[in-house]
C-alpha atoms as a PDB file:
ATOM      1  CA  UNK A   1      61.710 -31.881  15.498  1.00  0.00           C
ATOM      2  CA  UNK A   2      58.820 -34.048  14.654  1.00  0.00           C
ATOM      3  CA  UNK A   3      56.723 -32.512  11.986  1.00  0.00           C
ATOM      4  CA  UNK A   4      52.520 -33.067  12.029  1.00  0.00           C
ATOM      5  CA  UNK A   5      51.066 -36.093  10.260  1.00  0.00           C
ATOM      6  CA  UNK A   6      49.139 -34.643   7.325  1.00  0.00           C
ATOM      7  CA  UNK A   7      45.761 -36.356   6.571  1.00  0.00           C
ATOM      8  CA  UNK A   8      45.593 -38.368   3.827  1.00  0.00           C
ATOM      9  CA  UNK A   9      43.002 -38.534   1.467  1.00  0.00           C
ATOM     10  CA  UNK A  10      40.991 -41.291   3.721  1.00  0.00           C
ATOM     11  CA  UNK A  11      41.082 -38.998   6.280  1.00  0.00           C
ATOM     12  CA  UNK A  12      39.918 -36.088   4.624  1.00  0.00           C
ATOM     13  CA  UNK A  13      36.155 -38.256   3.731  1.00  0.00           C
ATOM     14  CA  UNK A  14      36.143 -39.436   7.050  1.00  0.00           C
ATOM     15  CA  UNK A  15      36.072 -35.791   8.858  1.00  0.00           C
ATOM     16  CA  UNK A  16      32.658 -34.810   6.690  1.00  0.00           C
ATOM     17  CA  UNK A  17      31.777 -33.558   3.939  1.00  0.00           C
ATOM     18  CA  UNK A  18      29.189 -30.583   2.948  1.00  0.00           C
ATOM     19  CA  UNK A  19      25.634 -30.892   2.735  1.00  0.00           C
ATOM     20  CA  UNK A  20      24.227 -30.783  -0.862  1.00  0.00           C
ATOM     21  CA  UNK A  21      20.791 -29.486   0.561  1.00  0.00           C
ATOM     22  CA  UNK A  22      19.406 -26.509   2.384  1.00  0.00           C
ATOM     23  CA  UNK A  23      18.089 -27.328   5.650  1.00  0.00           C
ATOM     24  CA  UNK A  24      14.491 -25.703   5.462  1.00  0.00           C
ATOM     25  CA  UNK A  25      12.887 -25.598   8.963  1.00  0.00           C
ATOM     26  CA  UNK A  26      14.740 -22.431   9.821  1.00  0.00           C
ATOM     27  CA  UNK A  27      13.535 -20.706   7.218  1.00  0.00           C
ATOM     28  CA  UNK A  28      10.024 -22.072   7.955  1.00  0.00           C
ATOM     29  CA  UNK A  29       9.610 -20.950  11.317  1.00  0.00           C
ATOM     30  CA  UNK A  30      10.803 -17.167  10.282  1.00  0.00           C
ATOM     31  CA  UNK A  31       8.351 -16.954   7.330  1.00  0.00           C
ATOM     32  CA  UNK A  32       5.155 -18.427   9.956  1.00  0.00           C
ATOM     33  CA  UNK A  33       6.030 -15.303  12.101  1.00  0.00           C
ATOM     34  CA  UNK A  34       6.586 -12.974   9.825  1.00  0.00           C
ATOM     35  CA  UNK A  35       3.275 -13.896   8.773  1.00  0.00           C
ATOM     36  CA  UNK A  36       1.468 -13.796  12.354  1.00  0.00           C
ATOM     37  CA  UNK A  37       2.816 -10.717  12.550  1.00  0.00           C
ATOM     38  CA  UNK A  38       1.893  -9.011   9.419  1.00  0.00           C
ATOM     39  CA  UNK A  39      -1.876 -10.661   9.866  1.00  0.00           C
ATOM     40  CA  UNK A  40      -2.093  -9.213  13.296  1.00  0.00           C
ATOM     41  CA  UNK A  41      -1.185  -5.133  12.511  1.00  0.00           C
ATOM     42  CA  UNK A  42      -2.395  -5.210   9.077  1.00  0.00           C
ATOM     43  CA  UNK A  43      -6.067  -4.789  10.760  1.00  0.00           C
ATOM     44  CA  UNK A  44      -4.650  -2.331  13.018  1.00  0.00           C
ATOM     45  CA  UNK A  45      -3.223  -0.008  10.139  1.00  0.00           C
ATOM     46  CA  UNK A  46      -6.921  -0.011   8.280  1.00  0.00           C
ATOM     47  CA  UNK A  47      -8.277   2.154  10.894  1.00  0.00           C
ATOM     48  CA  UNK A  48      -9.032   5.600   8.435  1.00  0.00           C
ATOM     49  CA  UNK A  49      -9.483   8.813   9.891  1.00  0.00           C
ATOM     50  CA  UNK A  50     -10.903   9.527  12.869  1.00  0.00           C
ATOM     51  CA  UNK A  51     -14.392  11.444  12.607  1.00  0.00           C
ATOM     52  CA  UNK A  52     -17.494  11.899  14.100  1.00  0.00           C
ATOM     53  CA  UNK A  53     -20.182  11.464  11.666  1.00  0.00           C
ATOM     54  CA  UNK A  54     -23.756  12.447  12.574  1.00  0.00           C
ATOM     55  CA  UNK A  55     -26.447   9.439  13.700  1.00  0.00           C
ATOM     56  CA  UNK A  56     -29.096   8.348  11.389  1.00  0.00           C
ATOM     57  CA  UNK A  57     -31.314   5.621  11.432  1.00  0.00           C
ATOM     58  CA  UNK A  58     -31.556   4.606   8.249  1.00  0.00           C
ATOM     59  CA  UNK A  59     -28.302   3.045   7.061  1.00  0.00           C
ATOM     60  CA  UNK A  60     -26.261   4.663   4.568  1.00  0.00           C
ATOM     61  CA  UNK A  61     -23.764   1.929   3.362  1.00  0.00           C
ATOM     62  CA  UNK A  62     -22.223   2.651  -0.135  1.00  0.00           C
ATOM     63  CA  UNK A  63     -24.438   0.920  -3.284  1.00  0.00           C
ATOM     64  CA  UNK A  64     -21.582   0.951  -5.824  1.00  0.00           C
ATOM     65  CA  UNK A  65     -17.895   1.940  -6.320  1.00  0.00           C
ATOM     66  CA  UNK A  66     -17.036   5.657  -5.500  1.00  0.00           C
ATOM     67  CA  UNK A  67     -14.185   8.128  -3.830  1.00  0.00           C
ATOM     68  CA  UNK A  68     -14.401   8.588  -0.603  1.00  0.00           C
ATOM     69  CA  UNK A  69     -14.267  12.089   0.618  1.00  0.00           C
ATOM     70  CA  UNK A  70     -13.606  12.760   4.209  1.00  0.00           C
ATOM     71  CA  UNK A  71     -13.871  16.171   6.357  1.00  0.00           C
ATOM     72  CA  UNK A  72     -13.157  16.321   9.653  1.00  0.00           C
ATOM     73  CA  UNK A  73     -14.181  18.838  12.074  1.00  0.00           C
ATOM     74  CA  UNK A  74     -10.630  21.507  11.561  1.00  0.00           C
ATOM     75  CA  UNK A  75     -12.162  21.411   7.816  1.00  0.00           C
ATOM     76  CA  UNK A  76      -9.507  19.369   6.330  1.00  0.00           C
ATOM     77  CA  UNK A  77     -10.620  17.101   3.332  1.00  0.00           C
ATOM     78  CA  UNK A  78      -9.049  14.075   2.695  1.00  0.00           C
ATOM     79  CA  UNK A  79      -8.919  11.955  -0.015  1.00  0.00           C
ATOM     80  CA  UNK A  80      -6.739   8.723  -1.082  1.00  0.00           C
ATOM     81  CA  UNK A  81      -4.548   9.147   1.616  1.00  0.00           C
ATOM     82  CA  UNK A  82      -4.170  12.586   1.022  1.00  0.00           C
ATOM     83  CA  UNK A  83      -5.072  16.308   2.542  1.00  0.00           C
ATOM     84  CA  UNK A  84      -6.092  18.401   0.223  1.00  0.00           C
ATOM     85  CA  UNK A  85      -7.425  22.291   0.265  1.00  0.00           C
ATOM     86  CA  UNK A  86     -10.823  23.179  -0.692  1.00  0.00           C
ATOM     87  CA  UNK A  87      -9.506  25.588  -2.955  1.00  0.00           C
ATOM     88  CA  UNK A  88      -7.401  22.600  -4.615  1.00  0.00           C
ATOM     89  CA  UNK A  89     -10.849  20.349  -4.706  1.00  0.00           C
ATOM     90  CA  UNK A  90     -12.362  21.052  -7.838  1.00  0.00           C
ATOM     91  CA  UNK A  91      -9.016  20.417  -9.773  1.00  0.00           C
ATOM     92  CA  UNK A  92      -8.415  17.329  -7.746  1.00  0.00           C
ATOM     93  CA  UNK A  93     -11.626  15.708  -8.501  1.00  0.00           C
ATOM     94  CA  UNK A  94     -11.076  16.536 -11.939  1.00  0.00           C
ATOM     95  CA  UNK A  95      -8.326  14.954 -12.680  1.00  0.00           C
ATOM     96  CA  UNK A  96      -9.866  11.607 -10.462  1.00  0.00           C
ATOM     97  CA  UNK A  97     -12.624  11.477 -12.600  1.00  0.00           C
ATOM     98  CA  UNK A  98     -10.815  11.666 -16.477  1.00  0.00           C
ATOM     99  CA  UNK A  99     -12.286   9.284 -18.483  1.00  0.00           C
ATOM    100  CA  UNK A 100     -14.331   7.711 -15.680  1.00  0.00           C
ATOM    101  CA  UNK A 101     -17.778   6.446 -16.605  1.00  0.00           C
ATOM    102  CA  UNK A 102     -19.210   7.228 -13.118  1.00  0.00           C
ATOM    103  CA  UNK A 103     -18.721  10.027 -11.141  1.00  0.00           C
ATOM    104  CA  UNK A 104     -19.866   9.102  -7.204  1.00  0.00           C
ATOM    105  CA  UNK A 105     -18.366  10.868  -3.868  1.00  0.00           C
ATOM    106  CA  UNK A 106     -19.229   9.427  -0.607  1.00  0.00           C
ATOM    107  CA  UNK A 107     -18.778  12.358   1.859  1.00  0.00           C
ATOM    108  CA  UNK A 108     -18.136  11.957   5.325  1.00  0.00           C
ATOM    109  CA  UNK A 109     -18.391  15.014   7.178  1.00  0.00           C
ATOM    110  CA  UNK A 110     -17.519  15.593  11.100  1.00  0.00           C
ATOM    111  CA  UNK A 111     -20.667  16.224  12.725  1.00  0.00           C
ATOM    112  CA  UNK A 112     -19.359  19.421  14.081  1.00  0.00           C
ATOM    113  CA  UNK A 113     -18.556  21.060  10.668  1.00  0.00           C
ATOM    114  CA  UNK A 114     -20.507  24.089   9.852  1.00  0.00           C
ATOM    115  CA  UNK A 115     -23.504  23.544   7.501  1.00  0.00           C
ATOM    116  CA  UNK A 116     -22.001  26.381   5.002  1.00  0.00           C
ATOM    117  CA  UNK A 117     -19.033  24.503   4.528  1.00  0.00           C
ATOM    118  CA  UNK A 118     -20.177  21.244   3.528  1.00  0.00           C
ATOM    119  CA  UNK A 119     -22.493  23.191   0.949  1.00  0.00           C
ATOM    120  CA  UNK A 120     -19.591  24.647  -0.449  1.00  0.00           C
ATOM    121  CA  UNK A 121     -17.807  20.963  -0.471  1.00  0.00           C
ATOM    122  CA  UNK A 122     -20.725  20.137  -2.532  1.00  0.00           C
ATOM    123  CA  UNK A 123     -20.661  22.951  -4.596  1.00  0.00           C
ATOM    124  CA  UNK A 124     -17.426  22.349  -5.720  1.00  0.00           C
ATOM    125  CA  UNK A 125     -17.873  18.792  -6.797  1.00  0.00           C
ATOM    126  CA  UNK A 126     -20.905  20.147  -8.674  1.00  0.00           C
ATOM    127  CA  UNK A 127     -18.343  22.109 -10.729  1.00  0.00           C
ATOM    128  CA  UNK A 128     -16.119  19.489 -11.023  1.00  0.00           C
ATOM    129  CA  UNK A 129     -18.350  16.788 -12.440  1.00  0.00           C
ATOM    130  CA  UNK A 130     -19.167  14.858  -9.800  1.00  0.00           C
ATOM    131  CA  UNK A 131     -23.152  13.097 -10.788  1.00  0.00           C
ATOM    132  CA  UNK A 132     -24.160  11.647  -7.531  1.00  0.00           C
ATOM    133  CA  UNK A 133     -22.889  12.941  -3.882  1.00  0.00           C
ATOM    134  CA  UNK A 134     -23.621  10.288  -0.805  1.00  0.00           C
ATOM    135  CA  UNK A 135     -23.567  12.146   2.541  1.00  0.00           C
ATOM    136  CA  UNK A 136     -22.713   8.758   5.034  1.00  0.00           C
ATOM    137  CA  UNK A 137     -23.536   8.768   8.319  1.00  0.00           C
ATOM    138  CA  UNK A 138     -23.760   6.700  11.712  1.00  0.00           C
ATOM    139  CA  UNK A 139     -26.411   3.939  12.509  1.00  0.00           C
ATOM    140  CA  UNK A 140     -28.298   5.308  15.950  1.00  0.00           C
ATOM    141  CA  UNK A 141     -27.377   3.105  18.307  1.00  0.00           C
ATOM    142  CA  UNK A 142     -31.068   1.741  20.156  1.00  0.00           C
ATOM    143  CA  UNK A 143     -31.762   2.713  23.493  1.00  0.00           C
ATOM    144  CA  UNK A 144     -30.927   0.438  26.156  1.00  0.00           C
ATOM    145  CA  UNK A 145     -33.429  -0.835  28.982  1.00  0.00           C
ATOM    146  CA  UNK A 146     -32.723  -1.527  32.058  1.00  0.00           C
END
């Protein structure tokens, strides 16, 4: 029976040892797409809530800081990534504006929204506080020649 030749000690340096440092370049190329792909859907994700706001020609482009109330035409109001009743409104807006300074809205109603209920929109942020209400609309787009 002839038994294996166990390594001696040479041996055992000559067969390799372990790296002492982290190879790097893996790691590199995962966090450059990672970050091509979070630059190219974060624009995507920004895209807000889909409404139709009526044409003006002036252009109504915020001044200063404010909420921004949206209401789209099946009368839902949304605010901070949030629905929220119109019965709920006044105690919402409330609590938003404790110990604010300033209290702005920006409203953007749907076009197709009844007159009467964007009155009562207002009305309720009357109650609530709310100092200065912006109604934001569309720029008209020119005519085109041909």
């Amino acid at each position: 029976m002839v038994l294996p030749k166990l390594p001696s000690i040479r041996s055992k340096r000559d067969i390799g040892t372990a790296l002492s440092e982290i190879n790097v370049t893996p790691f590199v190329d995962v966090m450059l797409v990672l970050l091509v792909i979070f630059m190219v859907t974060t624009p995507m994700m920004q895209s807000g809530i889909g409404v139709n706001l009526p044409q003006a020609e002036t252009d109504t482009a915020p001044a200063e800081d404010g909420l921004r109330m949206t209401i789209t035409a099946d009368r839902y109001i949304h605010i901070e990534n949030s629905v929220i009743n119109i019965n709920l409104l006044e105690a919402r807006l409330k609590s938003y504006y404790s110990g604010k300074a300033k209290k702005i809205v920006y409203v953007q109603g749907d076009r197709d929204l009844p007159y009467g209920f964007v009155i009562e929109i207002l009305d309720v942020a009357k109650k609530a506080g709310v100092e200065v209400v912006g109604l934001m609309t569309e720029p008209k787009e020119a005519p085109t020649k041909k």
